[in-house]
PDB file of N, CA and C in Angstrom:
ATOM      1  N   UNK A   1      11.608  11.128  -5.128  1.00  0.00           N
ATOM      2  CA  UNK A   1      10.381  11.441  -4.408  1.00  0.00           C
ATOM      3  C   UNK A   1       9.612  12.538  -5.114  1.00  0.00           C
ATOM      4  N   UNK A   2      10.021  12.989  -6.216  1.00  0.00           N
ATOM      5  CA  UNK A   2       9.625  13.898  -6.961  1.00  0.00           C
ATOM      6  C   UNK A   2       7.692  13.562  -7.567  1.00  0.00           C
ATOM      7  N   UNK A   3       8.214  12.620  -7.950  1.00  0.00           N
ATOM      8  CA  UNK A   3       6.191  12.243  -7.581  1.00  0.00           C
ATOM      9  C   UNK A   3       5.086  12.204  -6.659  1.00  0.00           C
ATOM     10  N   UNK A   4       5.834  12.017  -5.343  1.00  0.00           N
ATOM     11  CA  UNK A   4       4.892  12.393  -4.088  1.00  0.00           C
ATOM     12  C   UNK A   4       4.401  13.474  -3.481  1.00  0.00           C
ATOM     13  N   UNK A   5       5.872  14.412  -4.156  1.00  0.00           N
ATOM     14  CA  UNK A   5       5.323  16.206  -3.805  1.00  0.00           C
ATOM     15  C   UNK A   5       4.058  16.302  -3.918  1.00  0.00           C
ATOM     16  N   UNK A   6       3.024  16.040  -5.344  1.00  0.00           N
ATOM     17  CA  UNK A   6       2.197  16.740  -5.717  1.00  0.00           C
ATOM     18  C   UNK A   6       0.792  16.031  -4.575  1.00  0.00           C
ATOM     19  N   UNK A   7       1.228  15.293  -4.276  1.00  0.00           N
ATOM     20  CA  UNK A   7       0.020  14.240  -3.765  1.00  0.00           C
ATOM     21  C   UNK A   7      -0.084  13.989  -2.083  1.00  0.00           C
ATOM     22  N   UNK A   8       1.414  14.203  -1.151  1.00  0.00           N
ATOM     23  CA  UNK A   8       1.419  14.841  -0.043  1.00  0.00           C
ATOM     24  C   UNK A   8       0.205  15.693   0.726  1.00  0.00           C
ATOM     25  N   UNK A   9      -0.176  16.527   0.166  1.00  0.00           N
ATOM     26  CA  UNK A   9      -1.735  17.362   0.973  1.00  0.00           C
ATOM     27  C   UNK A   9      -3.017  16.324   0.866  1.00  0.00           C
ATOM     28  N   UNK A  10      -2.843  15.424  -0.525  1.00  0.00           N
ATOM     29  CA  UNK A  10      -4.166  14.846  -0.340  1.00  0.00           C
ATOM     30  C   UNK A  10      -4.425  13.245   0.319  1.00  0.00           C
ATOM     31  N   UNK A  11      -5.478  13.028   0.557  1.00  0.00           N
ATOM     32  CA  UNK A  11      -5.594  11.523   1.247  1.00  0.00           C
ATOM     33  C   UNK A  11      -5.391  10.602   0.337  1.00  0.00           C
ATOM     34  N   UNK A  12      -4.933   9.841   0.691  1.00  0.00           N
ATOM     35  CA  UNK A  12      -4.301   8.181  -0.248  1.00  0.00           C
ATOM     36  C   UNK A  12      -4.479   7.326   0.657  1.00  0.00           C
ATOM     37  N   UNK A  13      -4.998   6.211  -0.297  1.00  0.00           N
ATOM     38  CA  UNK A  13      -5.157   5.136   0.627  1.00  0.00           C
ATOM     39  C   UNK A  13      -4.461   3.898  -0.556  1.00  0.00           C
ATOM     40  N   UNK A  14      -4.249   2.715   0.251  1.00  0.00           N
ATOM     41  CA  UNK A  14      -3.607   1.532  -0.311  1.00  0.00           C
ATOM     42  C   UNK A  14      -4.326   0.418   0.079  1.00  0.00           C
ATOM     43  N   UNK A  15      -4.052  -0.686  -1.505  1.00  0.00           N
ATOM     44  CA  UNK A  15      -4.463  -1.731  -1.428  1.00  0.00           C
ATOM     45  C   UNK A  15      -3.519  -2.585  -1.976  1.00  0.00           C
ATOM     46  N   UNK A  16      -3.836  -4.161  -1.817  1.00  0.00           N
ATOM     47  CA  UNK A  16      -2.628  -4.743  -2.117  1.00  0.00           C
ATOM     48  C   UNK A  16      -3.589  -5.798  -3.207  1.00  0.00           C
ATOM     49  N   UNK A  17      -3.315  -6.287  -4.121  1.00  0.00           N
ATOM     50  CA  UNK A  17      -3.524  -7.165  -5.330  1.00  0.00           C
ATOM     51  C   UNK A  17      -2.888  -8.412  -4.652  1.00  0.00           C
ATOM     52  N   UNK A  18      -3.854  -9.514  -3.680  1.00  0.00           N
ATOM     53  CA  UNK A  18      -3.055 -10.571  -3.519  1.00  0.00           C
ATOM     54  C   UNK A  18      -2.774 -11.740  -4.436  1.00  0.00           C
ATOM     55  N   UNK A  19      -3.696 -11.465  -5.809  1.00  0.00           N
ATOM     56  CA  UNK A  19      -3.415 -12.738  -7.175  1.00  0.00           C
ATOM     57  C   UNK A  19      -1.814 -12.460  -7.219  1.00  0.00           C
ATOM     58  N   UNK A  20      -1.244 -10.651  -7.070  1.00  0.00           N
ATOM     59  CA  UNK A  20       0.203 -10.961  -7.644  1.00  0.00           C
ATOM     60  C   UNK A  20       0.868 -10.772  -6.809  1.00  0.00           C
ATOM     61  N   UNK A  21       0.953 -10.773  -5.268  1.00  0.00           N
ATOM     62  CA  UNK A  21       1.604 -10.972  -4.010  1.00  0.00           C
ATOM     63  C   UNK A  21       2.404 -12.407  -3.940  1.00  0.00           C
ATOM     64  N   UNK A  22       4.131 -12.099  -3.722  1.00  0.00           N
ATOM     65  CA  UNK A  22       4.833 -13.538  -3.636  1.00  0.00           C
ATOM     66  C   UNK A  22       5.100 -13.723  -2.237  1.00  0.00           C
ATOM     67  N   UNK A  23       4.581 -12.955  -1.164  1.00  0.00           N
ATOM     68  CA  UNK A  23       4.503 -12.892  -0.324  1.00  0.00           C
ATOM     69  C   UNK A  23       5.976 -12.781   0.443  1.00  0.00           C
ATOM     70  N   UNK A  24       6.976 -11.699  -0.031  1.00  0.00           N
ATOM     71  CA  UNK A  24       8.060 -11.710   0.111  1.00  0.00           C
ATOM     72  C   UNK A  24       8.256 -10.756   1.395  1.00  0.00           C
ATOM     73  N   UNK A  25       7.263  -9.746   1.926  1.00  0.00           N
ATOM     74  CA  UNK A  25       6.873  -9.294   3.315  1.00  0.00           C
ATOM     75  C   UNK A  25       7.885  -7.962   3.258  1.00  0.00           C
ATOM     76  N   UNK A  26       8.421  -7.416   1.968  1.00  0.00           N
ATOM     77  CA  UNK A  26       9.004  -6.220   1.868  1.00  0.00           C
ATOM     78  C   UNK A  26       8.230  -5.492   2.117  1.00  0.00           C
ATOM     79  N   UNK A  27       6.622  -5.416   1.962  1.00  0.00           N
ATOM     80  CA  UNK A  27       6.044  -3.979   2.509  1.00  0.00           C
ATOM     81  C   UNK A  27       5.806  -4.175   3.901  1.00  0.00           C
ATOM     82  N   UNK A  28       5.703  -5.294   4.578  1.00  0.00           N
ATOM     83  CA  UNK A  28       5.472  -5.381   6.115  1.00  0.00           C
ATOM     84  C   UNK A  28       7.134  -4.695   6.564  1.00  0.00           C
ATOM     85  N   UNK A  29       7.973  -4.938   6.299  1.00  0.00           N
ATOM     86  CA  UNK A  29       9.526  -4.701   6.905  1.00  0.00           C
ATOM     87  C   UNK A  29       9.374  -3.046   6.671  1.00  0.00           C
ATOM     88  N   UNK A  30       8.718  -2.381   5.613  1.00  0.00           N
ATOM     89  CA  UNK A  30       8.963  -0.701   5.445  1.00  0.00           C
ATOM     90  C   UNK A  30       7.632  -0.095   6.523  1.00  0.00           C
ATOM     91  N   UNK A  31       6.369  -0.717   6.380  1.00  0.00           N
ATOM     92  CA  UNK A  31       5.721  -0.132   6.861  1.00  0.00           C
ATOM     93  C   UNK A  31       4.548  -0.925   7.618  1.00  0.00           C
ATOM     94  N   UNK A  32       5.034  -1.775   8.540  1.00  0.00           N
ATOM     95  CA  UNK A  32       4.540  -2.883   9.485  1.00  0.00           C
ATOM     96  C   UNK A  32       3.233  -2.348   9.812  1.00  0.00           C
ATOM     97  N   UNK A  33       3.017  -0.499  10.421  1.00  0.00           N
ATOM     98  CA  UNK A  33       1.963  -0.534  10.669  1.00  0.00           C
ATOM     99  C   UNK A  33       0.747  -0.394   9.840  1.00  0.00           C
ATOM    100  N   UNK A  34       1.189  -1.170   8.721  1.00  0.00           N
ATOM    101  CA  UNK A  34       0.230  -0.584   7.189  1.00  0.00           C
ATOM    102  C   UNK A  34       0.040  -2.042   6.969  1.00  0.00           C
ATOM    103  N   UNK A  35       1.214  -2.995   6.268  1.00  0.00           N
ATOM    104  CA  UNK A  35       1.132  -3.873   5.780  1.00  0.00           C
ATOM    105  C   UNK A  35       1.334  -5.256   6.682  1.00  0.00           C
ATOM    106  N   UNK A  36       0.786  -6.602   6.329  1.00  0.00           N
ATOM    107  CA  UNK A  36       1.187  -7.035   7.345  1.00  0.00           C
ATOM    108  C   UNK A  36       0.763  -8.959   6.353  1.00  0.00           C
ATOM    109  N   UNK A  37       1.916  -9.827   7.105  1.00  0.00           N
ATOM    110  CA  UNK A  37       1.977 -11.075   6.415  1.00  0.00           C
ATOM    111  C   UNK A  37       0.849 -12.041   7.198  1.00  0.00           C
ATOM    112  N   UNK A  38      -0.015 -13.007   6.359  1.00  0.00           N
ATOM    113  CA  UNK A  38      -1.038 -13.645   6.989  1.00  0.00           C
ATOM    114  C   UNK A  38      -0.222 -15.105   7.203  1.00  0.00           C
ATOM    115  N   UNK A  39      -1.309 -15.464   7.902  1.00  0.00           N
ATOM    116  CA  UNK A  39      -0.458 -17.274   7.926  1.00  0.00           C
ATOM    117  C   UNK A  39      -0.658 -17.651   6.245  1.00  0.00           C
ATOM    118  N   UNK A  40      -1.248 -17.156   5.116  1.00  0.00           N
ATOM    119  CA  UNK A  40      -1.599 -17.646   4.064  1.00  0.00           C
ATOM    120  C   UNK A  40      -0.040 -17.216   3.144  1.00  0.00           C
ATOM    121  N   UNK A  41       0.281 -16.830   3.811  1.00  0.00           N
ATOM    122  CA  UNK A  41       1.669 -16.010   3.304  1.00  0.00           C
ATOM    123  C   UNK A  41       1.956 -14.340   2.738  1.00  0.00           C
ATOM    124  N   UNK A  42       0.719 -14.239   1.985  1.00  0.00           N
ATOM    125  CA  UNK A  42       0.407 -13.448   1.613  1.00  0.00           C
ATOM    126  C   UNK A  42       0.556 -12.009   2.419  1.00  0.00           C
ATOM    127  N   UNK A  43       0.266 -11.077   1.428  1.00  0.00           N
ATOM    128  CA  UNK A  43       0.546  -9.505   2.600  1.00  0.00           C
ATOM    129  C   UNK A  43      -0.559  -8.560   2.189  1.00  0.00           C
ATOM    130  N   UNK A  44      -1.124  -8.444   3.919  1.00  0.00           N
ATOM    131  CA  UNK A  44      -2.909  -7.682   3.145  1.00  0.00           C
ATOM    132  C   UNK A  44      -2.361  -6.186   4.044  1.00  0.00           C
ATOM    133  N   UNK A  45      -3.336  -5.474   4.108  1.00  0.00           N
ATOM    134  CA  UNK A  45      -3.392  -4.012   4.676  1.00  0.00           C
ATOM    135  C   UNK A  45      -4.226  -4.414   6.001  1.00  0.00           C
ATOM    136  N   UNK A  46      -3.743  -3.214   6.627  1.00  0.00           N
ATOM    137  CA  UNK A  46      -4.293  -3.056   8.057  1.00  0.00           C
ATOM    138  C   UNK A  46      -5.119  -1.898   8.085  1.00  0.00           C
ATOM    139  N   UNK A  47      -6.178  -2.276   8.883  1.00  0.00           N
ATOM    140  CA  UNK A  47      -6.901  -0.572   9.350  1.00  0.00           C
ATOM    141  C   UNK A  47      -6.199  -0.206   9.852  1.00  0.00           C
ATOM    142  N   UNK A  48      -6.875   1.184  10.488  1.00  0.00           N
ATOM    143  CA  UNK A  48      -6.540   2.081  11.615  1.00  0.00           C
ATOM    144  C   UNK A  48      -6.305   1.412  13.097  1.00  0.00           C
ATOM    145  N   UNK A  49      -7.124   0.601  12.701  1.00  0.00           N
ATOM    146  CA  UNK A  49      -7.384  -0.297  14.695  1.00  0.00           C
ATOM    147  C   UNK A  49      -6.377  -1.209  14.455  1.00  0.00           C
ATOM    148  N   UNK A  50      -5.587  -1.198  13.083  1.00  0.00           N
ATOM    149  CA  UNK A  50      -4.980  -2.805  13.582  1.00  0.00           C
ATOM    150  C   UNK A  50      -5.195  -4.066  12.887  1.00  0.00           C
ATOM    151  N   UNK A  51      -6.253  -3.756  12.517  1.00  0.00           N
ATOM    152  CA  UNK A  51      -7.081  -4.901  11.736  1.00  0.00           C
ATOM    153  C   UNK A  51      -6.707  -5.789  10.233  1.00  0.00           C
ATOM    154  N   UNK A  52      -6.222  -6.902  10.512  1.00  0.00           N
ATOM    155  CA  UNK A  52      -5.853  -7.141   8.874  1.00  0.00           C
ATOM    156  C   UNK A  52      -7.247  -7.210   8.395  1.00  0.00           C
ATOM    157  N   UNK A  53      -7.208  -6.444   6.805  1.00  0.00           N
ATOM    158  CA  UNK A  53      -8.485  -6.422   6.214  1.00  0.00           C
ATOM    159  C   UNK A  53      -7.978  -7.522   5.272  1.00  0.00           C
ATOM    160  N   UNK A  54      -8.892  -8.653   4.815  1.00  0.00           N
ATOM    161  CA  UNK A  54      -8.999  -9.458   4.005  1.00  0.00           C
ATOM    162  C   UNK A  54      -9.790  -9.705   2.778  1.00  0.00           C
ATOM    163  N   UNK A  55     -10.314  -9.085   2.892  1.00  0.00           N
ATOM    164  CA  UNK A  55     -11.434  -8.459   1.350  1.00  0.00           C
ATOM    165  C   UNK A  55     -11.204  -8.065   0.682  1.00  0.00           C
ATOM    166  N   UNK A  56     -10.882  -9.295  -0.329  1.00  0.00           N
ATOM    167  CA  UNK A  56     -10.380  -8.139  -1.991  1.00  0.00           C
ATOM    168  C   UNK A  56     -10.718  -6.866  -2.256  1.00  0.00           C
ATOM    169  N   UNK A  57      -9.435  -6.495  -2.837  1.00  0.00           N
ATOM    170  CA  UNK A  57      -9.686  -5.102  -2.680  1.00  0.00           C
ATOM    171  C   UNK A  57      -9.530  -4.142  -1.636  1.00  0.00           C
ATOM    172  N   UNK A  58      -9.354  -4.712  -0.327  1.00  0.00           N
ATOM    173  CA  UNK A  58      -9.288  -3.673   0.819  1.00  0.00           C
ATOM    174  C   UNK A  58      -8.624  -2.496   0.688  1.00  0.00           C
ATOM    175  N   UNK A  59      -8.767  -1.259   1.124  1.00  0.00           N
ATOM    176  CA  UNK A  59      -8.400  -0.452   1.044  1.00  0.00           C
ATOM    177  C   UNK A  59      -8.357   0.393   2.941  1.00  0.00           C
ATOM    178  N   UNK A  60      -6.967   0.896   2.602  1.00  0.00           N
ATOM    179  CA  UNK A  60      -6.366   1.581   4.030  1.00  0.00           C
ATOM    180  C   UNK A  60      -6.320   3.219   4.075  1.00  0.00           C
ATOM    181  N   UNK A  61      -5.851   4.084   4.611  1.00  0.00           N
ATOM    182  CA  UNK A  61      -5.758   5.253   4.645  1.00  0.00           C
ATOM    183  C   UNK A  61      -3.889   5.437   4.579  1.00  0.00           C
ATOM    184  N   UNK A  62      -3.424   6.164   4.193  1.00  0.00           N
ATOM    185  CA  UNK A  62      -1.720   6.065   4.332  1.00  0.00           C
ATOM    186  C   UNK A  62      -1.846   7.551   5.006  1.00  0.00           C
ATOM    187  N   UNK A  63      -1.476   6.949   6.316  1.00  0.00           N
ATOM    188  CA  UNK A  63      -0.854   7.971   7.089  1.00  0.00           C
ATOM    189  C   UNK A  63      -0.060   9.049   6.486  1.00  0.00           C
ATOM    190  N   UNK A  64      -0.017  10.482   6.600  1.00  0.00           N
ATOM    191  CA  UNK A  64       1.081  10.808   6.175  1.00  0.00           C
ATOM    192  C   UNK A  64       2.452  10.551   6.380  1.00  0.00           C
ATOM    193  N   UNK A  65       2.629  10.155   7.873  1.00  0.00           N
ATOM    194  CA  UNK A  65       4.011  10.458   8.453  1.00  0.00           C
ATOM    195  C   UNK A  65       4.772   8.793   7.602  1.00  0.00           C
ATOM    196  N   UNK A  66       3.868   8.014   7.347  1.00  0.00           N
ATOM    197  CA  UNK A  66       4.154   6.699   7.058  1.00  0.00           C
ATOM    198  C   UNK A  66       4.164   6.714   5.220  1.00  0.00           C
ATOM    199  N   UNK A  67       3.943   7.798   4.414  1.00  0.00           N
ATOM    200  CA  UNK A  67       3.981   8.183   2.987  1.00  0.00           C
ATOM    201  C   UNK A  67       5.024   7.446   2.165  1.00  0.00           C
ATOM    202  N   UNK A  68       6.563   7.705   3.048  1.00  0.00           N
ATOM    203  CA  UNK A  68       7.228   7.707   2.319  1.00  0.00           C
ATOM    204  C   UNK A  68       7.969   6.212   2.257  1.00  0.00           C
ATOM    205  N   UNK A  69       6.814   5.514   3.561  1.00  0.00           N
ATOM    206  CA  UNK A  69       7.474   4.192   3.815  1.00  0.00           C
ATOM    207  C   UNK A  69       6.528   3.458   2.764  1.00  0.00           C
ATOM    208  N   UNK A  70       5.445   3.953   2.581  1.00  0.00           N
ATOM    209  CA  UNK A  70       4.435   3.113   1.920  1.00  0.00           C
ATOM    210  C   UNK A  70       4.965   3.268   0.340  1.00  0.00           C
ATOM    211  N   UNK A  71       5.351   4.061   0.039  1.00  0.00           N
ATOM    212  CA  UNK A  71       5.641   4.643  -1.612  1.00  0.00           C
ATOM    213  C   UNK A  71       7.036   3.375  -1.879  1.00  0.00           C
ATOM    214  N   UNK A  72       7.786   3.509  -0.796  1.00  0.00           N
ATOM    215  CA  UNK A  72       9.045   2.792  -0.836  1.00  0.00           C
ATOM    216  C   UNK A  72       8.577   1.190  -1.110  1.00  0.00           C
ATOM    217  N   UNK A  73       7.348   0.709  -0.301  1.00  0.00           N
ATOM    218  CA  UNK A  73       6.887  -0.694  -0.203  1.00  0.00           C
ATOM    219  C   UNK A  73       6.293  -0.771  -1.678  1.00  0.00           C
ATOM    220  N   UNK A  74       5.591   0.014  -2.285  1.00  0.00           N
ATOM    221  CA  UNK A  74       5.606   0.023  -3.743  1.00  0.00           C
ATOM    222  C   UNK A  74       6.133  -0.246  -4.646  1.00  0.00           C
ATOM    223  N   UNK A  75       7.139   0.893  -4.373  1.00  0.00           N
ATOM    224  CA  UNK A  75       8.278   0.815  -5.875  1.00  0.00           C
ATOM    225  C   UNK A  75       9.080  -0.994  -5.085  1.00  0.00           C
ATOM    226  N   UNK A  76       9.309  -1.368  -4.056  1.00  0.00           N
ATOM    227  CA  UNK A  76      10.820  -2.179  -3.772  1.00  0.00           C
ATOM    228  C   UNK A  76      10.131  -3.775  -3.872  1.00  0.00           C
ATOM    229  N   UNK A  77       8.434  -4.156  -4.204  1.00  0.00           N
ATOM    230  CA  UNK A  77       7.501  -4.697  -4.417  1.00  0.00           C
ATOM    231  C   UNK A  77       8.262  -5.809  -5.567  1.00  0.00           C
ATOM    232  N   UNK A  78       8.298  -6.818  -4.672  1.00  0.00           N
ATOM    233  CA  UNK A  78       8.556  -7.544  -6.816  1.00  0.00           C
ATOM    234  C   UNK A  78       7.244  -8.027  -7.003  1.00  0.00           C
ATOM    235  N   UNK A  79       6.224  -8.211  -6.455  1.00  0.00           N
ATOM    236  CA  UNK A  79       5.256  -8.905  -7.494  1.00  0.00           C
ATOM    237  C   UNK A  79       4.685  -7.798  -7.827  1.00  0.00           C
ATOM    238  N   UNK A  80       4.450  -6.126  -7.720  1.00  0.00           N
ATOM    239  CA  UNK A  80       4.378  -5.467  -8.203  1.00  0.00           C
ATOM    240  C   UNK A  80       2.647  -5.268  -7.731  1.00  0.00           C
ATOM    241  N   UNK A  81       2.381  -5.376  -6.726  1.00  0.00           N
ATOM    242  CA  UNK A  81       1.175  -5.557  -6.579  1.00  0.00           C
ATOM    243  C   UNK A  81       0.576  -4.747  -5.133  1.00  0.00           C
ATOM    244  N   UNK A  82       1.261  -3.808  -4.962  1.00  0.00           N
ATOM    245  CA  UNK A  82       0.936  -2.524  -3.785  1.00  0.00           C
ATOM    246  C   UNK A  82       0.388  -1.159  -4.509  1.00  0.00           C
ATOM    247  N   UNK A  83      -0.516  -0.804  -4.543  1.00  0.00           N
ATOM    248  CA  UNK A  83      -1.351   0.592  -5.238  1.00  0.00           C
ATOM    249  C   UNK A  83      -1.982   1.505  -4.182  1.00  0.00           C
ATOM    250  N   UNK A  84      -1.663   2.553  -4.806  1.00  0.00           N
ATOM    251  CA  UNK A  84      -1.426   3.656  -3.804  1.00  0.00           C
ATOM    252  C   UNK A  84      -2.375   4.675  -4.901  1.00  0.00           C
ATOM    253  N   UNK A  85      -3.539   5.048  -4.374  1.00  0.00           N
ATOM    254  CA  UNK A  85      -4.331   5.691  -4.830  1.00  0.00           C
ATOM    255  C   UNK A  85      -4.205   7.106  -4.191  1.00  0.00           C
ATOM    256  N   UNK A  86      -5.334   8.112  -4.981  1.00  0.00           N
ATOM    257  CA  UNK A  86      -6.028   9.276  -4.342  1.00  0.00           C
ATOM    258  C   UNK A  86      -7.194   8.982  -3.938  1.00  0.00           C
ATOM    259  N   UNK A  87      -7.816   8.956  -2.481  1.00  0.00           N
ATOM    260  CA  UNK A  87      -9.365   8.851  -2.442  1.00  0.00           C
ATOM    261  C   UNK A  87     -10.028   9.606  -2.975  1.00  0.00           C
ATOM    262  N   UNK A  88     -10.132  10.931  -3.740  1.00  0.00           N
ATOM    263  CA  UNK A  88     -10.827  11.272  -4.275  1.00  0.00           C
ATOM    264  C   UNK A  88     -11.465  11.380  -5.336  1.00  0.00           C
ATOM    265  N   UNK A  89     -10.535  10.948  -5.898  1.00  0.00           N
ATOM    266  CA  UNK A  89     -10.994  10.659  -7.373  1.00  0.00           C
ATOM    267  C   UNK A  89     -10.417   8.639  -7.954  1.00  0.00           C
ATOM    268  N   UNK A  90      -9.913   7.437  -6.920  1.00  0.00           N
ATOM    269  CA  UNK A  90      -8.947   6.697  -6.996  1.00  0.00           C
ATOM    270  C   UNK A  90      -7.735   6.457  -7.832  1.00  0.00           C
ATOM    271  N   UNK A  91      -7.623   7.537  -8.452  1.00  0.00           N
ATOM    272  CA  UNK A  91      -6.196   7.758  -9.575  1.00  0.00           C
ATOM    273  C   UNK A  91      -5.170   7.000  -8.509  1.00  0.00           C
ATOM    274  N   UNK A  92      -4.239   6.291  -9.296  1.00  0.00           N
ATOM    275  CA  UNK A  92      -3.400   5.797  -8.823  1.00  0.00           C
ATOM    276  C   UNK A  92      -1.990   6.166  -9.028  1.00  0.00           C
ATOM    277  N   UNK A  93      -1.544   6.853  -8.057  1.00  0.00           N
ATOM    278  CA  UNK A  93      -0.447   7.881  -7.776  1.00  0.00           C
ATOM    279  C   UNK A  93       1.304   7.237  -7.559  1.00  0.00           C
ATOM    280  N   UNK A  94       0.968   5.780  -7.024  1.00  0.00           N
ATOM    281  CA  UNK A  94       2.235   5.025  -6.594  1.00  0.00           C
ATOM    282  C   UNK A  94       1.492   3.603  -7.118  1.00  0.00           C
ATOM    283  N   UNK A  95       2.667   2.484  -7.755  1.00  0.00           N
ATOM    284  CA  UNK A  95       2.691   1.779  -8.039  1.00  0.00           C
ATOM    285  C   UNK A  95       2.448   0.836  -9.899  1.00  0.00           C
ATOM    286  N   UNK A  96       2.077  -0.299 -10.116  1.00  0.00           N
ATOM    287  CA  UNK A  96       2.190  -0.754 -11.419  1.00  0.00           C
ATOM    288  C   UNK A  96       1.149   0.002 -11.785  1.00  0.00           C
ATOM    289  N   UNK A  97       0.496   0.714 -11.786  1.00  0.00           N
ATOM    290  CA  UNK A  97      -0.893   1.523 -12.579  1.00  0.00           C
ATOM    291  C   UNK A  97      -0.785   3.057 -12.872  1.00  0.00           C
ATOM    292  N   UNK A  98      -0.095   3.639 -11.601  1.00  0.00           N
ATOM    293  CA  UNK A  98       0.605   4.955 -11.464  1.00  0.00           C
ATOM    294  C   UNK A  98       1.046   5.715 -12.921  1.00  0.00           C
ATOM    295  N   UNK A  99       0.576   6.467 -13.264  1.00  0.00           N
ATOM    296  CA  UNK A  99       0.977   7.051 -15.309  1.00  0.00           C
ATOM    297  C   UNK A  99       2.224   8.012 -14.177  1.00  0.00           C
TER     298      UNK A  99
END
């Protein structure tokens, strides 16, 4: 968890890449109220309300208290396709893009 220290205070939000989603629903099982499986199989992000967003590209807010479930749905990802940005600048902090 040594990579999340630095990024903990700031806002992150997540999106999911559904071209490389195998729709295997490991990030719905870590962090259900984030990620979530469509009838298409696939696994998109949820708003705040709940909402599966379906728009390439969508982007969520990651709770803090839910950080360490979302980082986990990242790395445990086989199609490798969960990104976990900084909103402020979108550097990508967790996942295949993450330096």
């Amino acid at each position: 968890m040594e990579q999340a220290a630095g990024v903990e205070s700031e806002a992150l939000e997540v999106w999911i890449d559904q071209d490389l989603c195998t729709g295997d629903g490991i990030c719905a099982q870590y962090a259900p109220e984030v990620f979530e499986l469509d009838i298409d199989g696939l696994a998109y992000v949820k708003s705040s309300e709940d909402e599966l967003l379906q728009a390439k590209g969508a982007t969520t807010p990651v709770p803090l208290p839910l950080l360490t479930d979302v980082v986990d749905s990242a790395r445990e990802c086989p199609g490798e396709c969960i990104h976990v940005r900084r909103v402020s600048d979108k550097v990508e902090v967790h996942g295949p893009d993450a330096e």
